[in-house]
Protein backbone atom coordinates (compact mmCIF):
# COMPACT_ATOMS: atom_id res chain seq x y z
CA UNK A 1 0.00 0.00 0.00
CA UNK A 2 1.89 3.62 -0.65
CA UNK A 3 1.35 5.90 2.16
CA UNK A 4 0.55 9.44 1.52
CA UNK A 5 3.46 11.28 4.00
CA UNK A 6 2.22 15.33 3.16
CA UNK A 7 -1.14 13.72 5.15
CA UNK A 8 -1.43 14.52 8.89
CA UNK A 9 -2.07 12.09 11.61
CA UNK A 10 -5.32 10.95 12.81
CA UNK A 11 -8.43 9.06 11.43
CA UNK A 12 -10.75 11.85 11.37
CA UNK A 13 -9.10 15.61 10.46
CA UNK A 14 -11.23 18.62 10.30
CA UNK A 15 -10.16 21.48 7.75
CA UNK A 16 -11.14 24.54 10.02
CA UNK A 17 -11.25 27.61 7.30
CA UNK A 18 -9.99 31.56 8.37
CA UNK A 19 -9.34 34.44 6.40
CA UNK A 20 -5.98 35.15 7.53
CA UNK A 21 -4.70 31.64 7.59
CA UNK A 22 -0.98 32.82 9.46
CA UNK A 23 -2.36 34.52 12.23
CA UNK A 24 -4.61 31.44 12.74
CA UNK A 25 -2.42 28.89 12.86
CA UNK A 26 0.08 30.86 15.22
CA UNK A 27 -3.03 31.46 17.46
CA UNK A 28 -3.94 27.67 17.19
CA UNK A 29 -0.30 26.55 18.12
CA UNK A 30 0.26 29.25 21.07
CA UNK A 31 -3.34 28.67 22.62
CA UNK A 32 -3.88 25.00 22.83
CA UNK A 33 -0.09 23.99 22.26
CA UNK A 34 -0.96 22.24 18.47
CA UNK A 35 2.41 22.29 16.31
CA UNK A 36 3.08 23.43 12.70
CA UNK A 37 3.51 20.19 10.87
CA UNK A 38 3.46 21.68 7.29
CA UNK A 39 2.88 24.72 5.79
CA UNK A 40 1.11 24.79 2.04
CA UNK A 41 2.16 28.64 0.71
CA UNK A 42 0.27 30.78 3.10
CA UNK A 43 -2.95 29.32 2.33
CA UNK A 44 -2.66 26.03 3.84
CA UNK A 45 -1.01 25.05 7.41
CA UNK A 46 -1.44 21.26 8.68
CA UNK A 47 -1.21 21.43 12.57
CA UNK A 48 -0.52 18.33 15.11
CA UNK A 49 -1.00 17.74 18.33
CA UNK A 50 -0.72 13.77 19.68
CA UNK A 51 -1.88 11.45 17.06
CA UNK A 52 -4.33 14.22 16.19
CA UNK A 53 -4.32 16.91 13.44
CA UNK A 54 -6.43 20.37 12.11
CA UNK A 55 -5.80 21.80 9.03
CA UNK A 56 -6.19 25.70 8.82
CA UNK A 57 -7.17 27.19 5.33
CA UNK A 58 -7.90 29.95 3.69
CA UNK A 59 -11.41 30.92 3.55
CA UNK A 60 -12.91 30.99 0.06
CA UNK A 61 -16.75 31.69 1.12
CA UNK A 62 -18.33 31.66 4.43
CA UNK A 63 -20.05 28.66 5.89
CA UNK A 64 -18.01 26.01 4.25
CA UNK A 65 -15.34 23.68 6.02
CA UNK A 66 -14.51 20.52 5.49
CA UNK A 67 -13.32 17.05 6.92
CA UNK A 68 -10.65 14.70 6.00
CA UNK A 69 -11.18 10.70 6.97
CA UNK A 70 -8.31 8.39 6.77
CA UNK A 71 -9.34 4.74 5.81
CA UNK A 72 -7.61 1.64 5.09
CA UNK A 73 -8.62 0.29 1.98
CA UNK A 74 -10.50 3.02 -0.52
CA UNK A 75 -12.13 0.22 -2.52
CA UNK A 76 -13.78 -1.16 0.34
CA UNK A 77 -14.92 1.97 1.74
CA UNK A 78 -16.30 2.31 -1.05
CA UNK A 79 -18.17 -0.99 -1.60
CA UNK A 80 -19.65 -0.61 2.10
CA UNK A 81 -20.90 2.73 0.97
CA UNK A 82 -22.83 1.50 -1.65
């Protein structure tokens, strides 16, 4: 199986969007102690903490974020979603 290594740790990672992604992720890290894992341009910062992860990123409208989910096998994710 290859193994994605630019993807952050943990099973379930929410993409938390801000408009001023920096300042965010600095607040994130000096506030609850999470720690700059990778940083996408300025748009895009992937923050640990444990065997957790956020992601903070830019805002491109309001009310939208997202959620990333780690799973084994694709295919059968797939198959038991159908």
């Amino acid at each position: 199986m290859t193994t994605n290594r630019s993807m952050p740790p943990g099973v379930i990672i929410p993409e938390l969007p801000y408009d001023d992604v920096g300042t965010a992720a600095a607040w994130l890290c000096q506030a609850f102690g999470l720690r700059e894992r990778l940083r996408i341009g300025n748009h895009r910062f992937q923050l640990s903490f444990g065997q957790g992860s956020v992601v903070a990123i830019e805002r491109k409208e309001l009310g939208t974020s997202s959620v990333l989910v780690h799973v084994d096998d694709i295919d059968s994710h797939y198959e038991h979603k159908t």
